[in-house]
N, C-alpha and C. Protein backbone atom coordinates (compact mmCIF):
# COMPACT_ATOMS: atom_id res chain seq x y z
N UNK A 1 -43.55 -2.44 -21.51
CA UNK A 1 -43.55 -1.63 -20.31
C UNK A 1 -42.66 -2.26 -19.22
N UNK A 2 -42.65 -3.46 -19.53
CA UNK A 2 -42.18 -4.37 -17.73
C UNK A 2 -40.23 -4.16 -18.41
N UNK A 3 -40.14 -4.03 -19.55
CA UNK A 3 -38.60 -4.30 -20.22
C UNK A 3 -37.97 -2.83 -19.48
N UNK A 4 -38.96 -2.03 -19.79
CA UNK A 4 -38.68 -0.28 -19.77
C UNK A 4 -38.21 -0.24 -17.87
N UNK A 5 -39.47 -0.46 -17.29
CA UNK A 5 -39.10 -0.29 -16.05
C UNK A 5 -37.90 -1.28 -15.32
N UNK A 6 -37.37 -2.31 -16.01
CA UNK A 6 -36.24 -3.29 -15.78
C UNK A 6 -35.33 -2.41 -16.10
N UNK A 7 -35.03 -1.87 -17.39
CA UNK A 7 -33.55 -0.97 -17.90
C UNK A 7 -33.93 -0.32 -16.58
N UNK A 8 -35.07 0.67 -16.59
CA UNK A 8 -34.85 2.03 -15.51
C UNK A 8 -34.46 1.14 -14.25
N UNK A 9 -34.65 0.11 -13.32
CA UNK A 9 -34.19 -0.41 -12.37
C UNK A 9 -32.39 -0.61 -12.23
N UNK A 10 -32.35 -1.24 -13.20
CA UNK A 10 -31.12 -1.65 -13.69
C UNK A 10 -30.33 -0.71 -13.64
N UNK A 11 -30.34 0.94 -14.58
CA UNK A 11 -29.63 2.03 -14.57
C UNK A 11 -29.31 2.60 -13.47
N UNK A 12 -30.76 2.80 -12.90
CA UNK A 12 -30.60 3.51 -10.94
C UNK A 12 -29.41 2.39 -10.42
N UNK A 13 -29.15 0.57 -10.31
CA UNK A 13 -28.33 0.43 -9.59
C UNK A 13 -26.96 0.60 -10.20
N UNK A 14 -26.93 0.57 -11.29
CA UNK A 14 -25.37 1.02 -11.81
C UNK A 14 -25.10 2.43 -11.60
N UNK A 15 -25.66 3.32 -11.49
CA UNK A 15 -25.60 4.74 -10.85
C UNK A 15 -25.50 4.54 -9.51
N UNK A 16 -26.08 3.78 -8.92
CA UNK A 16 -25.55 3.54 -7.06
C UNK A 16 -24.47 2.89 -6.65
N UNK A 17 -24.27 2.19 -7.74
CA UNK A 17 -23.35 1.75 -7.58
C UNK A 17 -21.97 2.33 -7.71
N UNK A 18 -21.86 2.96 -9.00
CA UNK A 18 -20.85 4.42 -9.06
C UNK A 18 -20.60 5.56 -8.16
N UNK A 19 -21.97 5.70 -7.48
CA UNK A 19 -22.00 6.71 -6.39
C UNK A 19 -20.91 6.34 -5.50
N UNK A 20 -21.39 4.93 -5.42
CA UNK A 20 -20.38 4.17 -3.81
C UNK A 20 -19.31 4.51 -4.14
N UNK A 21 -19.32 3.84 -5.22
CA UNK A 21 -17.06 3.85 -5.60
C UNK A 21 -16.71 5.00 -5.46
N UNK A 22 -17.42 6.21 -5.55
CA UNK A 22 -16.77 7.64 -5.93
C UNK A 22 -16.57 7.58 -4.68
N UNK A 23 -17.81 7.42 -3.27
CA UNK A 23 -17.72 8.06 -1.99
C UNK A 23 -16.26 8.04 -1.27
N UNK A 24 -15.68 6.95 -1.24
CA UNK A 24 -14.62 7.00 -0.76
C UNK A 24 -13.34 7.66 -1.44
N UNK A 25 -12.77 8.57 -0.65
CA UNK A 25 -11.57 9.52 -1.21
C UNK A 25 -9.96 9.31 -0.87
N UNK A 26 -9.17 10.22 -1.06
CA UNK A 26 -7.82 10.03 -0.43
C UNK A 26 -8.09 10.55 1.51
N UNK A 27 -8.61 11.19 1.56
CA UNK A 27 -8.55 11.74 2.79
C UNK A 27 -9.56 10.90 4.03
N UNK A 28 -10.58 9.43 3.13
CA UNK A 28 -11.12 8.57 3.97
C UNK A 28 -10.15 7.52 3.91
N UNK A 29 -9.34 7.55 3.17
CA UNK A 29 -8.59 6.20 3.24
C UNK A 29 -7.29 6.72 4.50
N UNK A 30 -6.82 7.66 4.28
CA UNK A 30 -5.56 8.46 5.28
C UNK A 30 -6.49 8.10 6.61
N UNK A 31 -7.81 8.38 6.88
CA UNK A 31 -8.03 8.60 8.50
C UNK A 31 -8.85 7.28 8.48
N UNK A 32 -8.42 5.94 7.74
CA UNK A 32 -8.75 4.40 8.11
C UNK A 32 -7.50 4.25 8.51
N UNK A 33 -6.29 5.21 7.62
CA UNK A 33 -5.44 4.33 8.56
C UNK A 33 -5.03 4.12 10.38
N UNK A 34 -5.70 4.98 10.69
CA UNK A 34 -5.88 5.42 12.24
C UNK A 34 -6.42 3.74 12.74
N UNK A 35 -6.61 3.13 12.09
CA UNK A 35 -7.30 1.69 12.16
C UNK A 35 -6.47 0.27 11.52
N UNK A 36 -5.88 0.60 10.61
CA UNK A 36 -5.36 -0.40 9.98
C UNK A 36 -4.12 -0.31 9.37
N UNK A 37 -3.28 -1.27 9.30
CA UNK A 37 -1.99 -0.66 9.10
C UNK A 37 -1.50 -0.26 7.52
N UNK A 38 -2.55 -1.17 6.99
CA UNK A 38 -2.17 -1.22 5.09
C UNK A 38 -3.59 -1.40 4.24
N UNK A 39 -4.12 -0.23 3.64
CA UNK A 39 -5.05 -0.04 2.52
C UNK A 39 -4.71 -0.31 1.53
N UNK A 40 -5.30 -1.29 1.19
CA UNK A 40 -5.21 -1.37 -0.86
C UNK A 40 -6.61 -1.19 -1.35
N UNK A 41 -6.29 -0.18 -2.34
CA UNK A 41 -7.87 0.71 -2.65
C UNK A 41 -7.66 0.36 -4.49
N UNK A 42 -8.38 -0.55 -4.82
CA UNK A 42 -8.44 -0.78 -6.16
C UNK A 42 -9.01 0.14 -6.70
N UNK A 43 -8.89 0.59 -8.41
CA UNK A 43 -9.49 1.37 -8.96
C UNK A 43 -10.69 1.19 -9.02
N UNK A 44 -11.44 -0.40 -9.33
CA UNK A 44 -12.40 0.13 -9.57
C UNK A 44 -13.47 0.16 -7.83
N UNK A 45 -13.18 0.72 -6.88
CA UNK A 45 -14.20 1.28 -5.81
C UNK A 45 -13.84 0.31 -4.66
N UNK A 46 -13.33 -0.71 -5.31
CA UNK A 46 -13.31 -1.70 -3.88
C UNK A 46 -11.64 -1.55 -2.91
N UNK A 47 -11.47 -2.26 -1.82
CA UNK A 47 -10.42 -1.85 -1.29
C UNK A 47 -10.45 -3.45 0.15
N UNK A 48 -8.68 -3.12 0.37
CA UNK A 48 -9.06 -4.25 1.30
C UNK A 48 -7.84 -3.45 2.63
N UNK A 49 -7.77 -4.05 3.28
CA UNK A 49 -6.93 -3.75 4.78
C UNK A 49 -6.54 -4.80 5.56
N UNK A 50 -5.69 -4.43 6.28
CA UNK A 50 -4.45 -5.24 7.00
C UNK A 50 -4.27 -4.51 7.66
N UNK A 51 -4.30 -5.55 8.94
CA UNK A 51 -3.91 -4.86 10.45
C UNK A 51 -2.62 -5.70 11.29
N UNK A 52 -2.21 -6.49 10.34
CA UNK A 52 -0.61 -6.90 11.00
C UNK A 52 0.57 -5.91 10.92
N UNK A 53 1.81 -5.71 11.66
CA UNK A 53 2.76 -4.91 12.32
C UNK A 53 3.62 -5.17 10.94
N UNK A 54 4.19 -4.13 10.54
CA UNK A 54 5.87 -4.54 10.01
C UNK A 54 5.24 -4.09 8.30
N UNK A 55 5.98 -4.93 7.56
CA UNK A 55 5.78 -5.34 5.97
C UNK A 55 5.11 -6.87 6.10
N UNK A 56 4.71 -7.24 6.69
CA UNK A 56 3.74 -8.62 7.01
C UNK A 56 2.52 -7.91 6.14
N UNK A 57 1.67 -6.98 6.22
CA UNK A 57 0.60 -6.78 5.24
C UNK A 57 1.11 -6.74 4.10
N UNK A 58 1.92 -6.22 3.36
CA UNK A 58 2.20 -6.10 2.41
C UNK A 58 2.59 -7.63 1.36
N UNK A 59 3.25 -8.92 2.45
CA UNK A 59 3.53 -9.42 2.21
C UNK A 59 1.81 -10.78 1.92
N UNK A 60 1.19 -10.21 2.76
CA UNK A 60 0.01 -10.99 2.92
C UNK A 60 -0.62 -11.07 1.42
N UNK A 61 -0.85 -9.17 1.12
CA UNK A 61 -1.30 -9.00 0.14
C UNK A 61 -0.60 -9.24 -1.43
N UNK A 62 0.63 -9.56 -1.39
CA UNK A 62 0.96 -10.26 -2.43
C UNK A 62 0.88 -11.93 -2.46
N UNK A 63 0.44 -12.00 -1.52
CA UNK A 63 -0.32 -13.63 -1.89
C UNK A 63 -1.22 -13.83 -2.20
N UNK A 64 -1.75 -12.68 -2.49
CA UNK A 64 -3.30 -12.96 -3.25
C UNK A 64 -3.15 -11.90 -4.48
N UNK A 65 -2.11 -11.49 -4.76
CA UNK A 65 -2.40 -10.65 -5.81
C UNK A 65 -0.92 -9.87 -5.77
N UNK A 66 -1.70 -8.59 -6.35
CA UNK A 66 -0.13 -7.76 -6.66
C UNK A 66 -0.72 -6.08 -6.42
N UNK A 67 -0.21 -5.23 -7.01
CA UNK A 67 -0.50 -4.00 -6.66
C UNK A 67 -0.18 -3.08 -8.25
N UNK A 68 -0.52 -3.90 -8.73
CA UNK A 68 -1.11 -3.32 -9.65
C UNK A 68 -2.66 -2.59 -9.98
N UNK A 69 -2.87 -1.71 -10.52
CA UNK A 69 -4.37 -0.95 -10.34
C UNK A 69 -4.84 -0.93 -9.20
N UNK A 70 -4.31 -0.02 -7.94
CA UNK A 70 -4.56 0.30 -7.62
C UNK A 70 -3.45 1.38 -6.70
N UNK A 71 -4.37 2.15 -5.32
CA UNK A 71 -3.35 3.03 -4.70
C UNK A 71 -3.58 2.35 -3.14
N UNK A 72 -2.22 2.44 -2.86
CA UNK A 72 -1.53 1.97 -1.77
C UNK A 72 -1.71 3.15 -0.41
N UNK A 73 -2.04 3.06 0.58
CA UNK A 73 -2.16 3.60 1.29
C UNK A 73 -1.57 2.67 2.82
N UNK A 74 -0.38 3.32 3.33
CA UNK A 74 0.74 2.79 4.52
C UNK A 74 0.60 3.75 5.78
N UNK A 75 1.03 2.99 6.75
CA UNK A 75 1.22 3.86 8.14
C UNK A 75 2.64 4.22 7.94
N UNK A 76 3.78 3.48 7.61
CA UNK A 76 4.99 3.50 7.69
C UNK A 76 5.39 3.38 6.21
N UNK A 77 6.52 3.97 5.68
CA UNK A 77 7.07 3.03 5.09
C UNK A 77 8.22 3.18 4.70
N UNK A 78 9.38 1.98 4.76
CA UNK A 78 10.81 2.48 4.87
C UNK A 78 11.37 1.67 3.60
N UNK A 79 12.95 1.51 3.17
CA UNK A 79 13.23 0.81 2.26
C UNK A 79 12.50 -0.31 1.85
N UNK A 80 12.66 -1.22 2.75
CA UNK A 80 12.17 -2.53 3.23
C UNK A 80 11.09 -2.68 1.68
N UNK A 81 9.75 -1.85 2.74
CA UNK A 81 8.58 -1.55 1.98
C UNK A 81 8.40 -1.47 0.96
N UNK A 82 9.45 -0.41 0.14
CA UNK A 82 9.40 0.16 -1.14
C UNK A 82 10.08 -0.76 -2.08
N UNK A 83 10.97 -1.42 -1.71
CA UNK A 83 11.39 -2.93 -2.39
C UNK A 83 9.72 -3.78 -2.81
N UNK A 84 9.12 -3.84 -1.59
CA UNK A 84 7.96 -4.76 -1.71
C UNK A 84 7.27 -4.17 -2.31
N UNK A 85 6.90 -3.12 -2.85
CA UNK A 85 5.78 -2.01 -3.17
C UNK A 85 6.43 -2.45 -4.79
N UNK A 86 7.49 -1.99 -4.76
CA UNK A 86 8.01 -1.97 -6.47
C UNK A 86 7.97 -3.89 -7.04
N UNK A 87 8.27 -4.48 -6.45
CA UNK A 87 8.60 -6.01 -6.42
C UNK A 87 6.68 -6.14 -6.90
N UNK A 88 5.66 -5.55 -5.96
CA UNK A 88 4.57 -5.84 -6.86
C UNK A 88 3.40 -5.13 -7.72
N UNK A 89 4.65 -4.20 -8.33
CA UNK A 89 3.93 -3.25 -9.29
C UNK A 89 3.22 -2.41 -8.96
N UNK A 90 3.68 -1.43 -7.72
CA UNK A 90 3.21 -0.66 -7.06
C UNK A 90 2.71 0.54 -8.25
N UNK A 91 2.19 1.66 -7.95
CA UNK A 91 2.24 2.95 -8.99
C UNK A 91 1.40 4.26 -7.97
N UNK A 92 1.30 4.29 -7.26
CA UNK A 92 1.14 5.36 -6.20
C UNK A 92 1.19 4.58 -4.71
N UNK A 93 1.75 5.67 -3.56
CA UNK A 93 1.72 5.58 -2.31
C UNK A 93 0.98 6.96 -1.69
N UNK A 94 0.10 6.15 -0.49
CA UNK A 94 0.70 7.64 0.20
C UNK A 94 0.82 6.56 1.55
N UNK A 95 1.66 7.71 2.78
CA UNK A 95 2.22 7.03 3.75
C UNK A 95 2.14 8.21 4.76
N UNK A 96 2.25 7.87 5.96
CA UNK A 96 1.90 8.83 6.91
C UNK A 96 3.44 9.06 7.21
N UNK A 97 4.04 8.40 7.50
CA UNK A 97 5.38 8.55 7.85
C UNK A 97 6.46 7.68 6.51
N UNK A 98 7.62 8.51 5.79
CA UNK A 98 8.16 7.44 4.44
C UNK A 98 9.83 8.59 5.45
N UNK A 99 10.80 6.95 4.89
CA UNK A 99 12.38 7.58 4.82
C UNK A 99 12.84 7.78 3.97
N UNK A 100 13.51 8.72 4.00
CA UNK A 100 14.62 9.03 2.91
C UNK A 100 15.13 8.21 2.13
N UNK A 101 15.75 6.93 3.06
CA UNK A 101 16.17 5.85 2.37
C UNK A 101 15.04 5.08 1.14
N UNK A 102 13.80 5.09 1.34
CA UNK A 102 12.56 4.64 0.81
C UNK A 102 12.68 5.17 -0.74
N UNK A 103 12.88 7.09 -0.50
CA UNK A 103 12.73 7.86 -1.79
C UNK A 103 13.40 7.33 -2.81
N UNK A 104 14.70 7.35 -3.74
CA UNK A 104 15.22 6.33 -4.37
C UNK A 104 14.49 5.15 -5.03
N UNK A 105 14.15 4.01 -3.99
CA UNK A 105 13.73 2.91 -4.74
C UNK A 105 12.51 3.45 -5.53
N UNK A 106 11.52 4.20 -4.82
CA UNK A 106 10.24 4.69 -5.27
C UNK A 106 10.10 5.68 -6.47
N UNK A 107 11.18 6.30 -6.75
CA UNK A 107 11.52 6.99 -8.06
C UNK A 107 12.11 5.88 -8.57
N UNK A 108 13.07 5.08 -8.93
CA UNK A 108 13.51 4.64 -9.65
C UNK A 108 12.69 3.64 -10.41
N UNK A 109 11.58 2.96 -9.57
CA UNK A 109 10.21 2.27 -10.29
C UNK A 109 9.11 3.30 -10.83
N UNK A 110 9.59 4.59 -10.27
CA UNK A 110 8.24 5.30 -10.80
C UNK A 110 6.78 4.93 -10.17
N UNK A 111 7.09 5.07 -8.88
CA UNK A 111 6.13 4.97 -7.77
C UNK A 111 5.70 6.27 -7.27
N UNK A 112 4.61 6.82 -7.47
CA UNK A 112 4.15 8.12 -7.36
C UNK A 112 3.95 8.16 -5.72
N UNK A 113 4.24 9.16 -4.90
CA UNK A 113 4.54 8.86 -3.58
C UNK A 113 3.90 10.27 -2.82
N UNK A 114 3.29 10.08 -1.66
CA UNK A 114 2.88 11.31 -0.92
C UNK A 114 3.09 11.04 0.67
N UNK A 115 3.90 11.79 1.55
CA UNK A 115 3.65 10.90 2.68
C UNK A 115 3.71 12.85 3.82
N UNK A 116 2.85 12.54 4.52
CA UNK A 116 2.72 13.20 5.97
C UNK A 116 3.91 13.65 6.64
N UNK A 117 4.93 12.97 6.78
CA UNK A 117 6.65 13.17 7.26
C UNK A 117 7.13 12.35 6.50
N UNK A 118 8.65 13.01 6.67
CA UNK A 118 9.91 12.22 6.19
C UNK A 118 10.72 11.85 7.31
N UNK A 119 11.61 11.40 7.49
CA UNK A 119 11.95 10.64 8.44
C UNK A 119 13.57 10.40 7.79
N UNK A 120 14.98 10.24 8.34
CA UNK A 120 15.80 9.79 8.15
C UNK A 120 15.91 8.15 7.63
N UNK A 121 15.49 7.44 8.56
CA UNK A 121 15.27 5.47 8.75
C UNK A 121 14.22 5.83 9.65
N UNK A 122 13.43 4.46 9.17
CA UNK A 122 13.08 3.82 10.23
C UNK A 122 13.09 3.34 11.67
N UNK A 123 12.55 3.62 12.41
CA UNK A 123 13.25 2.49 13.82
C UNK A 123 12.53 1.92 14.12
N UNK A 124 13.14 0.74 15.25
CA UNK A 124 12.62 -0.43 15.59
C UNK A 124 11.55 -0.15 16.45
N UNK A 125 11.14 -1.32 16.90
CA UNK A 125 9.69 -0.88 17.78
C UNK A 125 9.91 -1.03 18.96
N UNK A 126 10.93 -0.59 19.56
CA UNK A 126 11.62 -0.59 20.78
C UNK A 126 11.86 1.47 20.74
N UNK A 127 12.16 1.68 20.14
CA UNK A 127 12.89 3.39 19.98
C UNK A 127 14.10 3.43 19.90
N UNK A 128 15.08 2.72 19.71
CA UNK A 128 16.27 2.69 20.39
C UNK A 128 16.81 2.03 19.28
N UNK A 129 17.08 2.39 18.00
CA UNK A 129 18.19 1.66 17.12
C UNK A 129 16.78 1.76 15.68
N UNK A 130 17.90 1.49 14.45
CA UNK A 130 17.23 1.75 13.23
C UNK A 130 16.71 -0.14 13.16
N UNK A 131 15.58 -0.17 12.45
CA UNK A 131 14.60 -1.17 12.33
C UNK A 131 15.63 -2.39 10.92
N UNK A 132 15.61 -3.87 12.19
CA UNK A 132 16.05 -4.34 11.36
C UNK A 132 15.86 -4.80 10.28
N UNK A 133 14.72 -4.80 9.91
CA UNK A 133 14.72 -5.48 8.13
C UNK A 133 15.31 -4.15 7.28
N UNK A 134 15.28 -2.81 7.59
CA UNK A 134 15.77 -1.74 6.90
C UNK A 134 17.26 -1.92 7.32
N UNK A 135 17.94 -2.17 7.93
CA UNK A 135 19.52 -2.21 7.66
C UNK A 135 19.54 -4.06 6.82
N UNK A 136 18.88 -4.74 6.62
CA UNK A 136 18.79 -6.06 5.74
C UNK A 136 18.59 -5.72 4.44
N UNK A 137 18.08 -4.73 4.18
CA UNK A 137 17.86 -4.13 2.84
C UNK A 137 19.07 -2.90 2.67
N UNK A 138 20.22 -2.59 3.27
CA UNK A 138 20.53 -1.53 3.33
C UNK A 138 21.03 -1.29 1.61
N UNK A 139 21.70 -2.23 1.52
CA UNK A 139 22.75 -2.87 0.11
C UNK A 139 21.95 -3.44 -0.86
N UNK A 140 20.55 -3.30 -0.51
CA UNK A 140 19.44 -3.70 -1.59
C UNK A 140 19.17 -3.21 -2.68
N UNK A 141 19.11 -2.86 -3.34
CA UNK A 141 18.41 -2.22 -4.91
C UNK A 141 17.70 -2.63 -5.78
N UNK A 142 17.58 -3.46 -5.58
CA UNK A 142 16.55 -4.44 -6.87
C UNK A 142 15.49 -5.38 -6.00
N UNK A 143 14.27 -5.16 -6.96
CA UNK A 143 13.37 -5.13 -5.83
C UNK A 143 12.89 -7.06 -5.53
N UNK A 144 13.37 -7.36 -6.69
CA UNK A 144 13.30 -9.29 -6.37
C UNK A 144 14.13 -9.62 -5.35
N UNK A 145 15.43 -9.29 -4.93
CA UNK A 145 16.25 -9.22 -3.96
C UNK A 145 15.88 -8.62 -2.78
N UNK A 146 14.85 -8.18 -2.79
CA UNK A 146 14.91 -7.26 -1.75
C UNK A 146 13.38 -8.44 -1.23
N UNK A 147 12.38 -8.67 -1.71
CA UNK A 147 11.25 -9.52 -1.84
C UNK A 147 11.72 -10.57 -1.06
N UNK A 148 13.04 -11.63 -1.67
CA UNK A 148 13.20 -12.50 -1.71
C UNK A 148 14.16 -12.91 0.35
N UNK A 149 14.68 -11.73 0.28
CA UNK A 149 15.67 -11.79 1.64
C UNK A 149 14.80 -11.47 2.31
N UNK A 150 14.24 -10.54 2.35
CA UNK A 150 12.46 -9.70 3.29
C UNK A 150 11.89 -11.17 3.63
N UNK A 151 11.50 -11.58 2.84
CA UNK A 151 10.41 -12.85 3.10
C UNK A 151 10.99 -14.09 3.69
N UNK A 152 12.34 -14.40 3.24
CA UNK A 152 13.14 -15.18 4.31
C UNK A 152 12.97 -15.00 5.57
N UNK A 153 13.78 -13.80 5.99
CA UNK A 153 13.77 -13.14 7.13
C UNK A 153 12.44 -13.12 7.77
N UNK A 154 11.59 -12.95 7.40
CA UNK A 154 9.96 -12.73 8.24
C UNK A 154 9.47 -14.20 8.58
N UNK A 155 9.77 -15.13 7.51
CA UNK A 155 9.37 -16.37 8.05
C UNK A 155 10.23 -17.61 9.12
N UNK A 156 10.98 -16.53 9.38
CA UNK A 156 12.16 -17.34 10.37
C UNK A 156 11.29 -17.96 11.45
C-alpha cells in the first residue's frame, strides 16, 4: 500500500512538473522581453535571462554554454548577433526588432527566425549613425570570425 501511494505521489509530481514546462509559451517569453534584454528558453522548460546592453548577453551566455536546444528570444538583433547566434549553434530566433543585414547569416546556418520589424541596420545608441560592432562585422561571414573580432572589440 505505502509503495502504491509513493508511485501515485511521485506521478502527480512529474505531471506538475510537465504542467510548469508547458506553462510558459512564445508569447510569455516576447512580453519578458519588456524586462530583459536576452531569453534563452531551453527545451526542456527551463530558461535563463540577461539584462546587459549590446551582444554582451549573448556573449555572457556562451560562457556557460552554447545555444544549442533551445529558442532564443532578443530585443535587437543585427549582423553582429547573428554571427554570435550561429557561432553557438543557434536553431530558432525570435527578435522584436532583426536587420536585413542579420537575414543572410541566419539562413545560411539555418537559423529559424521570427522578428516584430525589420529594420535596414542597426543604430547606435545615440540615433545618429549605424551601430558600431555592425559596420565591424560588415565584411564578416563566417561566424568564428565574426565571434572572435566581436569579443575582442567588447573587451577593449
Amino acid at each position: 500500500m505505502k509503495r502504491k501511494i509513493l508511485l501515485f505521489f511521485m506521478m502527480l509530481m512529474v505531471l506538475g512538473c510537465a504542467a510548469k514546462k508547458a506553462q510558459l509559451g512564445v508569447d510569455d517569453f516576447k512580453g519578458m522581453l519588456k524586462n530583459h534584454a536576452l531569453i534563452v528558453a531551453y527545451y526542456d522548460g527551463t530558461f535563463k535571462t540577461y539584462d546587459d546592453k549590446g551582444i554582451i548577453p549573448l556573449f555572457k551566455h556562451l560562457d556557460g554554454g552554447d545555444f544549442r536546444d533551445c529558442d532564443v528570444y532578443d530585443k535587437v538583433t543585427g549582423k553582429a548577433s547573428s554571427l554570435i547566434l550561429a557561432y553557438g549553434g543557434a536553431r530558432t530566433l525570435y527578435t522584436g526588432v532583426l536587420s536585413k543585414e542579420a537575414i543572410p547569416v541566419l539562413e545560411k546556418y539555418n537559423i529559424k527566425y521570427q522578428a516584430d520589424k525589420t529594420v535596414d541596420y542597426i543604430i547606435n545608441r545615440t540615433g545618429d549613425d549605424k551601430c558600431p560592432l555592425e559596420k565591424l562585422v560588415t565584411d564578416i561571414f563566417e561566424p568564428e570570425e565574426g565571434y572572435k573580432k566581436l569579443g575582442t572589440a567588447i573587451n577593449k
